[in-house]
N, C-alpha and C. Protein backbone atom coordinates (compact mmCIF):
# COMPACT_ATOMS: atom_id res chain seq x y z
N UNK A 1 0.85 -1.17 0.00
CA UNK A 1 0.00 0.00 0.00
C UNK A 1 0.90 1.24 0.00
N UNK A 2 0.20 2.22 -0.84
CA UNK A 2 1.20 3.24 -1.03
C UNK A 2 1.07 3.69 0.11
N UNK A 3 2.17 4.75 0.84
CA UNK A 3 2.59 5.14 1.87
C UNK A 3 1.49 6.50 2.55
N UNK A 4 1.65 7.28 1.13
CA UNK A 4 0.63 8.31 0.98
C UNK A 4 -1.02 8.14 1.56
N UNK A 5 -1.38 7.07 0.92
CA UNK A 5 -2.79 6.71 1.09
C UNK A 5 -2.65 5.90 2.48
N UNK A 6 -2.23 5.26 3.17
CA UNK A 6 -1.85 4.43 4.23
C UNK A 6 -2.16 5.68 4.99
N UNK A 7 -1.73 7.12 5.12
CA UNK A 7 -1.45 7.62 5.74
C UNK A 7 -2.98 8.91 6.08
N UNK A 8 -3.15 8.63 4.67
CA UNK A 8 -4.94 8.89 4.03
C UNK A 8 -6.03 8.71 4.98
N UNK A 9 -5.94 6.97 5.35
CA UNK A 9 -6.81 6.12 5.69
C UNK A 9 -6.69 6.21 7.41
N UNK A 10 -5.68 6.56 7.84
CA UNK A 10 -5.23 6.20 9.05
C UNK A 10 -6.16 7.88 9.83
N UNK A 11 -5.80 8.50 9.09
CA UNK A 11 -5.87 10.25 9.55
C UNK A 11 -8.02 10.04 9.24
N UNK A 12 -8.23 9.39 8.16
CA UNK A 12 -9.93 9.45 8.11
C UNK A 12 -10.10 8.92 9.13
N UNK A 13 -9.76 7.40 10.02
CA UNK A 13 -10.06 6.63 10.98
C UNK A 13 -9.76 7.37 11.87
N UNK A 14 -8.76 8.26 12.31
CA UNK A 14 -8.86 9.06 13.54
C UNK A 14 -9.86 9.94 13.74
N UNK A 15 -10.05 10.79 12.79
CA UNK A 15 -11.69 11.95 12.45
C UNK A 15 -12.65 11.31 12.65
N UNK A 16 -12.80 9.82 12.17
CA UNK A 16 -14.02 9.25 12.41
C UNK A 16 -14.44 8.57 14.30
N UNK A 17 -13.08 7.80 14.50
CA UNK A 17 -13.36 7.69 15.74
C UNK A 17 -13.37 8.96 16.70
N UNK A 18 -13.26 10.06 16.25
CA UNK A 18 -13.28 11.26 17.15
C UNK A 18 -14.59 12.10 16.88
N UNK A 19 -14.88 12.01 15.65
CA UNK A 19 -16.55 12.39 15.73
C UNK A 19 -17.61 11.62 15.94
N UNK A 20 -17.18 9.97 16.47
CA UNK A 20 -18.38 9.11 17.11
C UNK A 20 -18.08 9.74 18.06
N UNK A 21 -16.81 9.88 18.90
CA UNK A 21 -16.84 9.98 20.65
C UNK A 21 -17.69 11.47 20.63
N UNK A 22 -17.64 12.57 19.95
CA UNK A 22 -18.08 13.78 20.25
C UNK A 22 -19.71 13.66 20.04
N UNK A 23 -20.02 12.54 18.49
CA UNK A 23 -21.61 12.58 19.08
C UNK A 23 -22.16 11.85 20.24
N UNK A 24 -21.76 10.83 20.81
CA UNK A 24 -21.93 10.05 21.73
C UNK A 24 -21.82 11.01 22.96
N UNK A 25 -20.82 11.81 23.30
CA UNK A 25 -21.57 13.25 24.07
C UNK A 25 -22.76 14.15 23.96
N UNK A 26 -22.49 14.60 22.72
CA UNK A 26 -23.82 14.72 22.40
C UNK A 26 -25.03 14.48 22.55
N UNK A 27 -24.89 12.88 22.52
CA UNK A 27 -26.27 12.37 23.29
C UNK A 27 -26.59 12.08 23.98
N UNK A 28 -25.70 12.17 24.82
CA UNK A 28 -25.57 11.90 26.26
C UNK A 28 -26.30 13.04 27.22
N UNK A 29 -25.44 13.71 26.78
CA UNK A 29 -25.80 15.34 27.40
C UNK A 29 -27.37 15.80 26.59
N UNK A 30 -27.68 15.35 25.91
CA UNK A 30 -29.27 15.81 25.37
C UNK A 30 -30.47 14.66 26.53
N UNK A 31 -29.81 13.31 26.28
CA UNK A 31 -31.06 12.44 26.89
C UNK A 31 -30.49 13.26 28.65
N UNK A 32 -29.74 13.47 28.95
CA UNK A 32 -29.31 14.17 30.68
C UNK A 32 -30.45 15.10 30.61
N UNK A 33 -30.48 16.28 29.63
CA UNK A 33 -30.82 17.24 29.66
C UNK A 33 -32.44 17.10 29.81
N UNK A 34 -33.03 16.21 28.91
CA UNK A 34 -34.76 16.00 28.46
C UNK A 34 -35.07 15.02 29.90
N UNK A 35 -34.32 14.23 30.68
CA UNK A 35 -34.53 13.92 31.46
C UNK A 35 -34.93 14.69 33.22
N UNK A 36 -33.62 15.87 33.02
CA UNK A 36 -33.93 16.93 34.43
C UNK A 36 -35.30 17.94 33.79
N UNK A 37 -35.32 18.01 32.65
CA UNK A 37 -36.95 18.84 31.93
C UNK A 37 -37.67 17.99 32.82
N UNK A 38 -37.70 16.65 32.36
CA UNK A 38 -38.98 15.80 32.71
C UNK A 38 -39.38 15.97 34.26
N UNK A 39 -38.11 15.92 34.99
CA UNK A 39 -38.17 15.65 36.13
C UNK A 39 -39.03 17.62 37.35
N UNK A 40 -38.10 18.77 36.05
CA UNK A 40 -38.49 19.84 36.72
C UNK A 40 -39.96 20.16 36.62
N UNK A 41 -40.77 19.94 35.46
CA UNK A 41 -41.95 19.68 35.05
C UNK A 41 -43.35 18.87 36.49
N UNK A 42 -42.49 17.75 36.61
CA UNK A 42 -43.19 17.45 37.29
C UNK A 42 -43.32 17.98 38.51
N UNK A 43 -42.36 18.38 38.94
CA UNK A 43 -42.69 19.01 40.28
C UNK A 43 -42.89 20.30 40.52
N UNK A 44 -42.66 21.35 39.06
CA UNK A 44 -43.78 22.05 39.13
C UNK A 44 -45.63 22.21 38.82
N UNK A 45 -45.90 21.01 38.16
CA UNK A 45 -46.83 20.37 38.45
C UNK A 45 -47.74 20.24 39.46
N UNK A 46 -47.17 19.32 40.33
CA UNK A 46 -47.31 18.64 41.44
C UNK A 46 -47.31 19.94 42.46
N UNK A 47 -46.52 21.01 42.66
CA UNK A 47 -46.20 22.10 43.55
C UNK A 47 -47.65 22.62 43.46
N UNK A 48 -47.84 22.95 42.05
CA UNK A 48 -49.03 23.93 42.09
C UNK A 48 -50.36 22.90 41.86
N UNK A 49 -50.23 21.66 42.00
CA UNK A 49 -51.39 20.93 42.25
C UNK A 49 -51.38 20.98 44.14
N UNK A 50 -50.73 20.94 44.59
CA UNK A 50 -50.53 21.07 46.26
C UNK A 50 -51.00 22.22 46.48
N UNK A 51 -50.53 23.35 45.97
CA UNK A 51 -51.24 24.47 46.65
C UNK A 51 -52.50 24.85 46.18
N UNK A 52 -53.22 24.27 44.69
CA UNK A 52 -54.56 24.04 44.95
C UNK A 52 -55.25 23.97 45.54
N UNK A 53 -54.82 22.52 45.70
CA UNK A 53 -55.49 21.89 47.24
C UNK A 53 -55.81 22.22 48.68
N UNK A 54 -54.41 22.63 48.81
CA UNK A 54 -54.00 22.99 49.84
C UNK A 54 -54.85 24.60 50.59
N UNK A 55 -54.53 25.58 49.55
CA UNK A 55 -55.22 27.12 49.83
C UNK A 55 -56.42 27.31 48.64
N UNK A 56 -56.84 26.88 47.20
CA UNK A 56 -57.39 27.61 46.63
C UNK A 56 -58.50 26.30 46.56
N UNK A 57 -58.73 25.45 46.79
CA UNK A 57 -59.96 24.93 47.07
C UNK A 57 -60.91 24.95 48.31
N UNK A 58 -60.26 24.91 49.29
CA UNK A 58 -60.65 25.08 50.34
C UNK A 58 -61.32 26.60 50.67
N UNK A 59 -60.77 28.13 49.82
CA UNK A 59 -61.44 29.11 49.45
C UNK A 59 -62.61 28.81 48.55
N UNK A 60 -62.48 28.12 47.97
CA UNK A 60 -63.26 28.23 46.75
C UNK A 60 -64.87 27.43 47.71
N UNK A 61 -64.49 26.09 48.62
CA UNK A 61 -65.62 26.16 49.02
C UNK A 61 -65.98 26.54 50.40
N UNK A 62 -65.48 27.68 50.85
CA UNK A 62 -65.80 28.39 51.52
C UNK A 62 -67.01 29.08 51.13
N UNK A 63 -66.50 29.81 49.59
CA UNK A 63 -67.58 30.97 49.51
C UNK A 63 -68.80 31.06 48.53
N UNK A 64 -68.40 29.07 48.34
CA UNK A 64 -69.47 28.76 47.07
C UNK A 64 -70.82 28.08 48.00
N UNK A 65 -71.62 28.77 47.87
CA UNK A 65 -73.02 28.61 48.43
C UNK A 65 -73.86 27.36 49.14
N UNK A 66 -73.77 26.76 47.72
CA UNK A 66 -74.05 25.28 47.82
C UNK A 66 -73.44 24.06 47.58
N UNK A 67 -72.11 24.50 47.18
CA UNK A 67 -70.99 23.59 46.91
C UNK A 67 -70.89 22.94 45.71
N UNK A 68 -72.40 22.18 44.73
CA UNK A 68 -72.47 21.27 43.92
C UNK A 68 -72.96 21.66 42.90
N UNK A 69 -74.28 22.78 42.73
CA UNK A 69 -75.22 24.03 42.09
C UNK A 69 -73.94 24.28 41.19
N UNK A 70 -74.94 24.80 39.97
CA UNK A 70 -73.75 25.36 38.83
C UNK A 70 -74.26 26.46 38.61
N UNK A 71 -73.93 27.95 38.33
CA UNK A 71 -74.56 28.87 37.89
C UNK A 71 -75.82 28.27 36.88
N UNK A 72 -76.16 29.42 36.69
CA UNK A 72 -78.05 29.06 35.52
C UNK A 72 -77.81 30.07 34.69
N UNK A 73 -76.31 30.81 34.85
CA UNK A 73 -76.95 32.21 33.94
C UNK A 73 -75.96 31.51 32.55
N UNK A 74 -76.11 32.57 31.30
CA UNK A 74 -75.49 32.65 30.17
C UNK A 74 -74.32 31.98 29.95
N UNK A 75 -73.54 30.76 29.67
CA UNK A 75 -72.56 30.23 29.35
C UNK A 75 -71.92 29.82 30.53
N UNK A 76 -72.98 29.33 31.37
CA UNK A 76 -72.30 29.10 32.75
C UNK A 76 -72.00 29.86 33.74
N UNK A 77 -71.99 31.58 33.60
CA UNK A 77 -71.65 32.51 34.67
C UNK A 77 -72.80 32.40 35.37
N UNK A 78 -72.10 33.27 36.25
CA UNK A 78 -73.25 33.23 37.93
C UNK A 78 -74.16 34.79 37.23
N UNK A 79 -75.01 34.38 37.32
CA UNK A 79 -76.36 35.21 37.78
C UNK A 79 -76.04 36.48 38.41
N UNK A 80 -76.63 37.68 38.39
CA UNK A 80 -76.93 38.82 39.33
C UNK A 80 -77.59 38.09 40.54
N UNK A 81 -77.99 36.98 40.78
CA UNK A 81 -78.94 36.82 42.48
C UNK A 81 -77.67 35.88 42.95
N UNK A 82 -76.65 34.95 41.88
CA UNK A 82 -76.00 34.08 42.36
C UNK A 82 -74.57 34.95 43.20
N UNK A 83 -74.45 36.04 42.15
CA UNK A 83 -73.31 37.29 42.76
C UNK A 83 -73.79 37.75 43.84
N UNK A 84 -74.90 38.33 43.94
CA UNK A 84 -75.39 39.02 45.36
C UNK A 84 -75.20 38.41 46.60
N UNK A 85 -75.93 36.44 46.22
CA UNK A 85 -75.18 35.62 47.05
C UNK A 85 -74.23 35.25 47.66
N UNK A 86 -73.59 35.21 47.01
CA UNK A 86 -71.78 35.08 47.54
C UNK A 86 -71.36 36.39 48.35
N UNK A 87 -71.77 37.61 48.03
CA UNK A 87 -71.09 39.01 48.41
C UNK A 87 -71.98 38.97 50.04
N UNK A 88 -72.85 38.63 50.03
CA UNK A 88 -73.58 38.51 51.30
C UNK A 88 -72.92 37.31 52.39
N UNK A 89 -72.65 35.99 51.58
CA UNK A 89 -71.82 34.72 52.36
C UNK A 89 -70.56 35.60 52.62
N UNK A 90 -70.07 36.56 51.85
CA UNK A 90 -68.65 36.49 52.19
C UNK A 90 -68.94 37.59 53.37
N UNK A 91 -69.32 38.63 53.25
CA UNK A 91 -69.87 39.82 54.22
C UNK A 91 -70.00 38.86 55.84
N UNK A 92 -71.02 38.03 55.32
CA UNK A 92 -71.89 37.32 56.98
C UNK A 92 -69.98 36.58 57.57
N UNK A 93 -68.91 36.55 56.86
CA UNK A 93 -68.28 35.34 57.33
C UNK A 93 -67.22 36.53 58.14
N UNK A 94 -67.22 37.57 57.67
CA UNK A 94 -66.45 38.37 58.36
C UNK A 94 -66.76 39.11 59.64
């Protein structure tokens, strides 16, 4: 084998084994990366499913009348008698 090309082949095989190792970082560091997403996701999730629970339902049936009743007015909103309602529950609780 000519010396030249020997020398060809040797220098492609180094580029090549050096741009598997650099993508193989590559993907390494991407599946790392989509994995701490997955993980921050959920527990902001979960955080603001807790404080739901925790403070904004427990308001919510505080000052909802009958608890189960759905408004009657236009596209689901509360009524002028269903508003008056609540402003009076919330008034009497203070």
């Amino acid at each position: 084998m000519d010396p030249e090309l020997k020398r060809l082949v040797e220098e492609t095989h180094a580029l090549a084994k050096d741009n598997h190792r650099i993508l193989r970082s590559i993907r390494r560091h991407q599946l790392i990366s989509s994995f701490w997403k997955v993980i921050v996701w959920v527990v902001v999730l979960a955080l603001s499913y807790y404080f739901y629970q925790a403070y904004l339902a427990p308001l919510a049936a505080k000052f909802s009348a009958s608890g189960a009743s759905a408004p009657a007015g236009l596209f689901g909103l509360p009524t002028t008698a269903d508003l008056q309602k609540l402003i009076n529950s919330y008034k009497a609780g203070q």
